[in-house]
C-alpha atoms as a PDB file:
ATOM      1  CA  UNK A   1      61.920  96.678 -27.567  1.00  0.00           C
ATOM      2  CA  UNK A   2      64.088  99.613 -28.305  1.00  0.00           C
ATOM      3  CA  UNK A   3      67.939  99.569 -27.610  1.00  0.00           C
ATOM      4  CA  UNK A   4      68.846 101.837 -24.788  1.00  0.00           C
ATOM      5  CA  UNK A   5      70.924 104.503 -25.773  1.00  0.00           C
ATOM      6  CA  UNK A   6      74.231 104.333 -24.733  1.00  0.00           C
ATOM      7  CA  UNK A   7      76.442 107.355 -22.766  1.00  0.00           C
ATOM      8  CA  UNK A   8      79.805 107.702 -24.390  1.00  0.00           C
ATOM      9  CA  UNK A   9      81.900 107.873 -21.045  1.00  0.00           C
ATOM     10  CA  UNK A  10      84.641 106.124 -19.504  1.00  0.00           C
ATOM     11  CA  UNK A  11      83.465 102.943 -17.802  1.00  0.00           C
ATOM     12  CA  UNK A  12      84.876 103.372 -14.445  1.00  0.00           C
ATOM     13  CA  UNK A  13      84.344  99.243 -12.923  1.00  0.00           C
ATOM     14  CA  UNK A  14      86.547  97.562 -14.390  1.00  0.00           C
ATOM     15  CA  UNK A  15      84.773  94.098 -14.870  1.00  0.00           C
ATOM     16  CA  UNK A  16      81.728  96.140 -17.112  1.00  0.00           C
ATOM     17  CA  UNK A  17      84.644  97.502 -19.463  1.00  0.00           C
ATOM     18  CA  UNK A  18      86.223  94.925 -19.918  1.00  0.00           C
ATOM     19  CA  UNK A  19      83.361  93.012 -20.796  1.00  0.00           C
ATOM     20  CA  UNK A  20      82.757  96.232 -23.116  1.00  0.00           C
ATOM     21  CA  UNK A  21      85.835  95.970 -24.742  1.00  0.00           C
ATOM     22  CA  UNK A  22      85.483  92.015 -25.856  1.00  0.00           C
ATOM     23  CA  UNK A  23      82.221  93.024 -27.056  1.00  0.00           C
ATOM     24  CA  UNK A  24      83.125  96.165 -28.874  1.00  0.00           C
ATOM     25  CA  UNK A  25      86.301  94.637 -30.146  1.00  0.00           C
ATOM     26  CA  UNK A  26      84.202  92.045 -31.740  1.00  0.00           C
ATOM     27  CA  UNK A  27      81.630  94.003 -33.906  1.00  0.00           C
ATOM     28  CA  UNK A  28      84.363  96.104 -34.445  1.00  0.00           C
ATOM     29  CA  UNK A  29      86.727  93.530 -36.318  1.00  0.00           C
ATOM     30  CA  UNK A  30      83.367  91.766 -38.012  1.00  0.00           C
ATOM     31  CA  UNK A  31      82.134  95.518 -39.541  1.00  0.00           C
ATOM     32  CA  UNK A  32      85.674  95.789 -40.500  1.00  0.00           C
ATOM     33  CA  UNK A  33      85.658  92.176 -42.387  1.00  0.00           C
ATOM     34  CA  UNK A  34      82.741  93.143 -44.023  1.00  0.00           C
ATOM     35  CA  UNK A  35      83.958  96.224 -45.204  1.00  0.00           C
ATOM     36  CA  UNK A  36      87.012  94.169 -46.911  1.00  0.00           C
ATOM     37  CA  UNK A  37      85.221  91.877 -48.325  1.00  0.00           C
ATOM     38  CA  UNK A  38      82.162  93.855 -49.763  1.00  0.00           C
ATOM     39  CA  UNK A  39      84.131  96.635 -50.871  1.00  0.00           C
ATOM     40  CA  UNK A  40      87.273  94.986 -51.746  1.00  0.00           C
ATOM     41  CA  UNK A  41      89.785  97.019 -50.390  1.00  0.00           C
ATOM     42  CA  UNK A  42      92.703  97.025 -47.744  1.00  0.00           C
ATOM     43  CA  UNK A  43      92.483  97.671 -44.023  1.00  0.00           C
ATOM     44  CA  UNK A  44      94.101  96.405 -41.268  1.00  0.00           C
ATOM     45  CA  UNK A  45      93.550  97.222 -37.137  1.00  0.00           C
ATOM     46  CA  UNK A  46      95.971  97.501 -34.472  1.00  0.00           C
ATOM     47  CA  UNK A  47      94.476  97.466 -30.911  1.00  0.00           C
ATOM     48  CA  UNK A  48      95.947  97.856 -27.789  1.00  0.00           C
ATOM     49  CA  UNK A  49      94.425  96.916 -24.291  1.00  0.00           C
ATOM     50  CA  UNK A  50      95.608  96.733 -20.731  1.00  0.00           C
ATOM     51  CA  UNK A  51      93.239  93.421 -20.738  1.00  0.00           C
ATOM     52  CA  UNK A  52      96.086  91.940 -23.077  1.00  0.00           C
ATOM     53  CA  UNK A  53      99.773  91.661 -23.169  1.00  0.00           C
ATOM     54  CA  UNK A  54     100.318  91.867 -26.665  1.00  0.00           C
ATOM     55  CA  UNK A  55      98.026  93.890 -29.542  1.00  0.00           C
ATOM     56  CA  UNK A  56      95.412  92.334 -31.392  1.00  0.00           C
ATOM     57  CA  UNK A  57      96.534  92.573 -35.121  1.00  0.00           C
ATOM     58  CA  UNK A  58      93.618  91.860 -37.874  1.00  0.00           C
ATOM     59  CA  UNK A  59      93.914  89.965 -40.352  1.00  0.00           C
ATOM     60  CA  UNK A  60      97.587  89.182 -39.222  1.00  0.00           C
ATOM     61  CA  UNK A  61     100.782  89.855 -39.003  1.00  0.00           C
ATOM     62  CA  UNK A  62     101.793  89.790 -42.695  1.00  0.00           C
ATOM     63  CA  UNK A  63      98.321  91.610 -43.364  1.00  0.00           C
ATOM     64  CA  UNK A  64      99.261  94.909 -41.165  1.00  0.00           C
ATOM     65  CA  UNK A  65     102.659  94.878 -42.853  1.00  0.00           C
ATOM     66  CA  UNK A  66     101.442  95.450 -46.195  1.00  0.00           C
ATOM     67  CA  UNK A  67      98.256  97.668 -45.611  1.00  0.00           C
ATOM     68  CA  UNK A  68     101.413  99.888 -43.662  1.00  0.00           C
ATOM     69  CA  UNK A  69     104.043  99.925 -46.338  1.00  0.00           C
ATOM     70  CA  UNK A  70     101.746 100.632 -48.829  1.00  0.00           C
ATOM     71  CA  UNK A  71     100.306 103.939 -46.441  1.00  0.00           C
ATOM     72  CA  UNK A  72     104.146 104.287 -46.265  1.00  0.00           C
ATOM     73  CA  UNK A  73     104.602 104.229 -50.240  1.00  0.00           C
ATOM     74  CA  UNK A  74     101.966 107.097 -50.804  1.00  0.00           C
ATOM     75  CA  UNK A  75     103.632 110.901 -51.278  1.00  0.00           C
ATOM     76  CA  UNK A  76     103.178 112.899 -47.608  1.00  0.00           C
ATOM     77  CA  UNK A  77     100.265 114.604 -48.948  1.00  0.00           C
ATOM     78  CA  UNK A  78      98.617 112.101 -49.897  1.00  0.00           C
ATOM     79  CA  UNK A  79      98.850 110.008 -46.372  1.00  0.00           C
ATOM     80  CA  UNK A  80      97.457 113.500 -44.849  1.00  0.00           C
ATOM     81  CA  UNK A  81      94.549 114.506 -47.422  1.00  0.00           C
ATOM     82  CA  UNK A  82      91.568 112.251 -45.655  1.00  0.00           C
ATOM     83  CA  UNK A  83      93.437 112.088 -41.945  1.00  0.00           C
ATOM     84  CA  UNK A  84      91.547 113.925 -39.223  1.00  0.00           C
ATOM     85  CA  UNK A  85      91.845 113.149 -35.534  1.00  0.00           C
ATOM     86  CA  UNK A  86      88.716 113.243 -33.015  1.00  0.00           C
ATOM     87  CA  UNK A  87      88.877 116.944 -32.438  1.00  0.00           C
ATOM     88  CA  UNK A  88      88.796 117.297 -36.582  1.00  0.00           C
ATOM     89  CA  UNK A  89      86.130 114.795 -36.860  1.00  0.00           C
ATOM     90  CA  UNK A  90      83.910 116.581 -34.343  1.00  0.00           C
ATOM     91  CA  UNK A  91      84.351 119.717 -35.962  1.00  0.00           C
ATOM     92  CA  UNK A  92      83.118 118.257 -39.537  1.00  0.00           C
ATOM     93  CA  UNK A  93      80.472 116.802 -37.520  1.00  0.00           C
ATOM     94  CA  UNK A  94      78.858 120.246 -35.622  1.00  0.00           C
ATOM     95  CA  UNK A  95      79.516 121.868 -39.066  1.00  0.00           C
ATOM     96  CA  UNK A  96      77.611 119.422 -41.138  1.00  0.00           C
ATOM     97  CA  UNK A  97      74.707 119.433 -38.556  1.00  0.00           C
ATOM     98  CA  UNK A  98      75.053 123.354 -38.586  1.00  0.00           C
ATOM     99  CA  UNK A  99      74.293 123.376 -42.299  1.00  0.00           C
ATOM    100  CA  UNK A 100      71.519 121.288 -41.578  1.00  0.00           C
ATOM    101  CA  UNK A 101      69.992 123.249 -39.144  1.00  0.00           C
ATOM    102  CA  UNK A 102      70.200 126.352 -41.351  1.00  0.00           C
ATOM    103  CA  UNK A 103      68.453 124.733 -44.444  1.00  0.00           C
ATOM    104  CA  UNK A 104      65.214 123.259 -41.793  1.00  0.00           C
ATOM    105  CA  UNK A 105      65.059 126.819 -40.602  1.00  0.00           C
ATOM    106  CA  UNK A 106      65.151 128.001 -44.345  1.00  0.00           C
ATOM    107  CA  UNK A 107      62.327 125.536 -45.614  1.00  0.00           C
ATOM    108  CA  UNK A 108      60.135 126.170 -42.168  1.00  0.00           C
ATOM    109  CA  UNK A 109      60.299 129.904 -43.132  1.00  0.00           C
ATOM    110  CA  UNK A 110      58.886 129.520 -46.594  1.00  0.00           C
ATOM    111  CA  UNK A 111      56.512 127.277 -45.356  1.00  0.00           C
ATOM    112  CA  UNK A 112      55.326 129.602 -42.647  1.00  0.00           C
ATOM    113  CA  UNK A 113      55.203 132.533 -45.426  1.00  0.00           C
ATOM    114  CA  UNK A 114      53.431 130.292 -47.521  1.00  0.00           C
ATOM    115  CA  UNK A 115      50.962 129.753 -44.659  1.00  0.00           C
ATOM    116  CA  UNK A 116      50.375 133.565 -44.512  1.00  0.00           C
ATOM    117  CA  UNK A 117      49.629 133.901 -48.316  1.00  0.00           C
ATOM    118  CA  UNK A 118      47.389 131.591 -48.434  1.00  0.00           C
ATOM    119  CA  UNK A 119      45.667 133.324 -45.057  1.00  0.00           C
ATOM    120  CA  UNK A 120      45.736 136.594 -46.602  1.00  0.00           C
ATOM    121  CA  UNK A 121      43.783 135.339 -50.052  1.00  0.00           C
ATOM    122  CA  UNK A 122      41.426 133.497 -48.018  1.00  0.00           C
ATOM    123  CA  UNK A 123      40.980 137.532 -46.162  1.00  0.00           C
ATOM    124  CA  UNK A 124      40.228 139.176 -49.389  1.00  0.00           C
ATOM    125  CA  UNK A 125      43.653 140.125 -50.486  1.00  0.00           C
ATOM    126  CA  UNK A 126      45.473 141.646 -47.315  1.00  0.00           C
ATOM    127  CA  UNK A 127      47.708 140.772 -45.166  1.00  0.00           C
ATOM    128  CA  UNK A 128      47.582 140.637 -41.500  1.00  0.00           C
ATOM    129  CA  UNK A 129      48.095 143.852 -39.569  1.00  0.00           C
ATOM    130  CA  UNK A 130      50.148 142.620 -37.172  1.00  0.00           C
ATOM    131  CA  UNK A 131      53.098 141.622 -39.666  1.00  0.00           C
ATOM    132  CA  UNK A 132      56.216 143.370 -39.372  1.00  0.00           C
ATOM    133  CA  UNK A 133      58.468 144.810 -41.912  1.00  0.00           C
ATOM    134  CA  UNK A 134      60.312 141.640 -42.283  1.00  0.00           C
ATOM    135  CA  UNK A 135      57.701 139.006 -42.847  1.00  0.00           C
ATOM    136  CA  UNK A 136      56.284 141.795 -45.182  1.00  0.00           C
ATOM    137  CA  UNK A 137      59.377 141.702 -47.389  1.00  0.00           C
ATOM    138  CA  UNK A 138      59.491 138.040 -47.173  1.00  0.00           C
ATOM    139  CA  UNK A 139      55.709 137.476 -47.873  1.00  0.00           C
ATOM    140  CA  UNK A 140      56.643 139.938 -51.126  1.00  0.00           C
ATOM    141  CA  UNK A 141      59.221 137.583 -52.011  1.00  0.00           C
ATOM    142  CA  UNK A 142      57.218 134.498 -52.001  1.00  0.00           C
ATOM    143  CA  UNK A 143      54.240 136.355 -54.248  1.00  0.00           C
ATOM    144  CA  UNK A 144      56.613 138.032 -56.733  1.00  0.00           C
ATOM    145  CA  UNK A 145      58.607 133.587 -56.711  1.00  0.00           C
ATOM    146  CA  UNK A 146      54.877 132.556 -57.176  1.00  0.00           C
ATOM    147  CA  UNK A 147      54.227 135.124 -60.220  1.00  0.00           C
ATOM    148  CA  UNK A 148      57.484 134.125 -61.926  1.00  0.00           C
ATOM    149  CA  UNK A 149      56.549 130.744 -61.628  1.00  0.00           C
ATOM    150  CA  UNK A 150      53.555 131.429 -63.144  1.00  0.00           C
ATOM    151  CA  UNK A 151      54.634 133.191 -65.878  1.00  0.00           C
ATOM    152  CA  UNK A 152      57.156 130.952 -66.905  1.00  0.00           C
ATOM    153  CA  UNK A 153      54.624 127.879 -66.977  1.00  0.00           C
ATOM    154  CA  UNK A 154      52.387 129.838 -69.209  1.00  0.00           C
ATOM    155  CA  UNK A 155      55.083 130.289 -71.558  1.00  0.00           C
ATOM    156  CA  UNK A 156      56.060 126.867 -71.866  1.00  0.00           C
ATOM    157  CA  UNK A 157      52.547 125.917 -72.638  1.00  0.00           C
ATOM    158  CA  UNK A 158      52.679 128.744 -75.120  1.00  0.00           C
ATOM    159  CA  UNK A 159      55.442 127.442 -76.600  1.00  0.00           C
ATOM    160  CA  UNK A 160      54.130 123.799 -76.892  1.00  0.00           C
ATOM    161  CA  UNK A 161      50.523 125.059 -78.375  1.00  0.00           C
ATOM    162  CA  UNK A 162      52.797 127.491 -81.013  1.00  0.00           C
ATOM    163  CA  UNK A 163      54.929 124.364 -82.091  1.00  0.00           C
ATOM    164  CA  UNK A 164      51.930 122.387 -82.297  1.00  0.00           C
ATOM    165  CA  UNK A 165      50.248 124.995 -84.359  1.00  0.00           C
ATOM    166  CA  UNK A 166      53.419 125.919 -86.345  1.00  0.00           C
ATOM    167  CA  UNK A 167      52.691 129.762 -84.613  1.00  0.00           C
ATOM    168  CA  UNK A 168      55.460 131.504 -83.475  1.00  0.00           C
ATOM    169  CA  UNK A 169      55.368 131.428 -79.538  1.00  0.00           C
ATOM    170  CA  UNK A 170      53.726 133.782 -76.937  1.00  0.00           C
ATOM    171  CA  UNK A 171      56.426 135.153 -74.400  1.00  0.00           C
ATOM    172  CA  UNK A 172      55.081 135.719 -71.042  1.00  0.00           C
ATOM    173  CA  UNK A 173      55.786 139.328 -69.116  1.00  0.00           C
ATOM    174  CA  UNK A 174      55.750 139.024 -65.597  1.00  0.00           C
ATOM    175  CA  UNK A 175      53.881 142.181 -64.308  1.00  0.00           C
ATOM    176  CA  UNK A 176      54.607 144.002 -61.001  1.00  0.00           C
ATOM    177  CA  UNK A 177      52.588 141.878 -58.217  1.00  0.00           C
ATOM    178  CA  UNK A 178      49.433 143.352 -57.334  1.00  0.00           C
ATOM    179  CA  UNK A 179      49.559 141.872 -54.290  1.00  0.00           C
ATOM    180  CA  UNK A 180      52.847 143.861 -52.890  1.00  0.00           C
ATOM    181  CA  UNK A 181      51.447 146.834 -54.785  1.00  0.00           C
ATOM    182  CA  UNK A 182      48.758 146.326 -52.779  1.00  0.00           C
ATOM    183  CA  UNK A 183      49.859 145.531 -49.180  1.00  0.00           C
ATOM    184  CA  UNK A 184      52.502 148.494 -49.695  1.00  0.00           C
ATOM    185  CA  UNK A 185      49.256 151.217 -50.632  1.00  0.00           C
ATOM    186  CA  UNK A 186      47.735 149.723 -47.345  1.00  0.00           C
ATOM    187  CA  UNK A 187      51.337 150.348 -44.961  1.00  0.00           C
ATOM    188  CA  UNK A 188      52.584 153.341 -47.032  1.00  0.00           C
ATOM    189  CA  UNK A 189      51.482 155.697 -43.624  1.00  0.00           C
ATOM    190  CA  UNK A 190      52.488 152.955 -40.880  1.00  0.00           C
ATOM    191  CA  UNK A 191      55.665 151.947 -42.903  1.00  0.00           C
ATOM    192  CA  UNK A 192      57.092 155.435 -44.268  1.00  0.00           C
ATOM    193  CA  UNK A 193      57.843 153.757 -47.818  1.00  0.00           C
ATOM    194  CA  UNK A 194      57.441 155.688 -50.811  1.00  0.00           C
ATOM    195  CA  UNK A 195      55.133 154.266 -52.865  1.00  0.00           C
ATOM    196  CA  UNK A 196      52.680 155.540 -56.180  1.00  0.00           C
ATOM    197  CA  UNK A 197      49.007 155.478 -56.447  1.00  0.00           C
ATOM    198  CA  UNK A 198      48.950 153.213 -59.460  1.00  0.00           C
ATOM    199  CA  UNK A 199      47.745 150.103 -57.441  1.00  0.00           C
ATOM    200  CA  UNK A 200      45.228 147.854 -58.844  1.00  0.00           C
ATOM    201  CA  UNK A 201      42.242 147.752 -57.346  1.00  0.00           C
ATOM    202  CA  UNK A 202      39.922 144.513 -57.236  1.00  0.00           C
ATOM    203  CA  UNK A 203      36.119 145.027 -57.768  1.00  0.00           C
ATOM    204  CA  UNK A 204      33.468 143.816 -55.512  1.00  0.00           C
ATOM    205  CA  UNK A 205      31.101 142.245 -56.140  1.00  0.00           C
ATOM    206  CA  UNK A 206      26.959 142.033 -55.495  1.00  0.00           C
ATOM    207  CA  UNK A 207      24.566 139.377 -54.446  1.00  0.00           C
ATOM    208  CA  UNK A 208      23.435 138.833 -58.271  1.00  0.00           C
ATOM    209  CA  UNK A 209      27.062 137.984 -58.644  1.00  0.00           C
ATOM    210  CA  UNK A 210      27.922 140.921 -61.049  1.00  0.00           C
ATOM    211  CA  UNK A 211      30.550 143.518 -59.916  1.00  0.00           C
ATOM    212  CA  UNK A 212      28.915 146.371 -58.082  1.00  0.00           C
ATOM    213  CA  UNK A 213      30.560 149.118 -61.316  1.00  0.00           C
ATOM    214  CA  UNK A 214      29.578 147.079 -63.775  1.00  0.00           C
ATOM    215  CA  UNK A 215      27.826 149.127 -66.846  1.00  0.00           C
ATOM    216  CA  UNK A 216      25.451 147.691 -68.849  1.00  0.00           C
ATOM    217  CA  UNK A 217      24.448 148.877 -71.996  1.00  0.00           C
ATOM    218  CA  UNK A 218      20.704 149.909 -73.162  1.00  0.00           C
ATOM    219  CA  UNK A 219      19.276 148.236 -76.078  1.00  0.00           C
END
């Protein structure tokens, strides 16, 4: 059975926060004895309550006076470089989950792009009609990544077979992507970009499995 999540507001009856607090308090001091004890370092709580005339002090006494004096001992920068207040704390925390938000968006893009690649190559080489400019320029961008990547694999496995082989090594160009080439020849009217002629074009091919240009030579 899963815990019910619990609203952080102020308990209004009485008797259910003050039950709260004894309960709170409790974990509280026990996550903060583990803390010492695991970690081995100095801490110390000070909690006041209208439920109690006097503050609860952990460990004790003598144990609050020297976590305090040595807080007191430390040059004013110091005592100030890791302080924040709730306001400061919630900031951090919207920022942090900002930058989190940013870099899900950024990996569900290049997966989406990816998606369209991968449906253009599976429609013979071009894109969908219906893509704007932008997803254009970022499906571009993923094609020209995914020749670089390419390229640079095949020259480390150059390299390896040429050390192997005691041959000196074979460095990999990466050539213009046919692919943009390509999808900007299709767009050049629709998009207004200026573009050559010099795009590649891929053969088709026949039923016998031969390219439909192919020349064969008499005997």
């Amino acid at each position: 059975m899963t815990r019910k999540k619990v609203k952080l507001t102020f308990i209004t009856n009485d008797a259910a926060r003050k039950a709260t607090f004894k309960k709170r308090k409790k974990g509280f001091l026990k996550k903060l004895t583990e803390l010492t004890t695991l970690c081995g370092i100095d801490a110390c709580a000070i909690i006041f309550s209208p439920f109690n005339s006097y503050p609860d002090l952990w460990p004790s006494l003598v144990g609050v006076h020297s976590v305090i004096s040595h807080f007191k001992a430390l040059p004013e920068m110091d005592q100030c470089k890791k302080m924040v207040n709730q306001d400061t704390f919630l900031r951090h925390r919207i920022a942090k989950a900002a930058d989190q938000l940013k870099k899900l968006q950024r990996d569900n893009r290049e997966k989406e792009i990816a998606h369209l690649m991968f449906q253009s190559l599976l429609a013979g080489g071009a894109p969908r009609p219906t893509l704007n400019v932008i997803d254009l320029n970022d499906l571009g961008w993923l094609v020209d990544q995914k020749m670089a990547d390419i390229s640079k694999r095949i020259e480390l496995l150059s390299s390896a077979v040429a050390v192997e082989h005691n041959q000196p090594p074979c460095v990999a160009t990466v050539e213009p992507s046919w692919f943009i080439e390509m999808v900007n020849q299709e767009y050049d009217d629709q998009m207004r970009f200026d573009i050559g002629d010099d795009v590649i074009q891929l053969p088709t091919f026949g039923e016998d499995g031969w390219p439909n240009n192919a020349f064969f030579p008499s005997n």
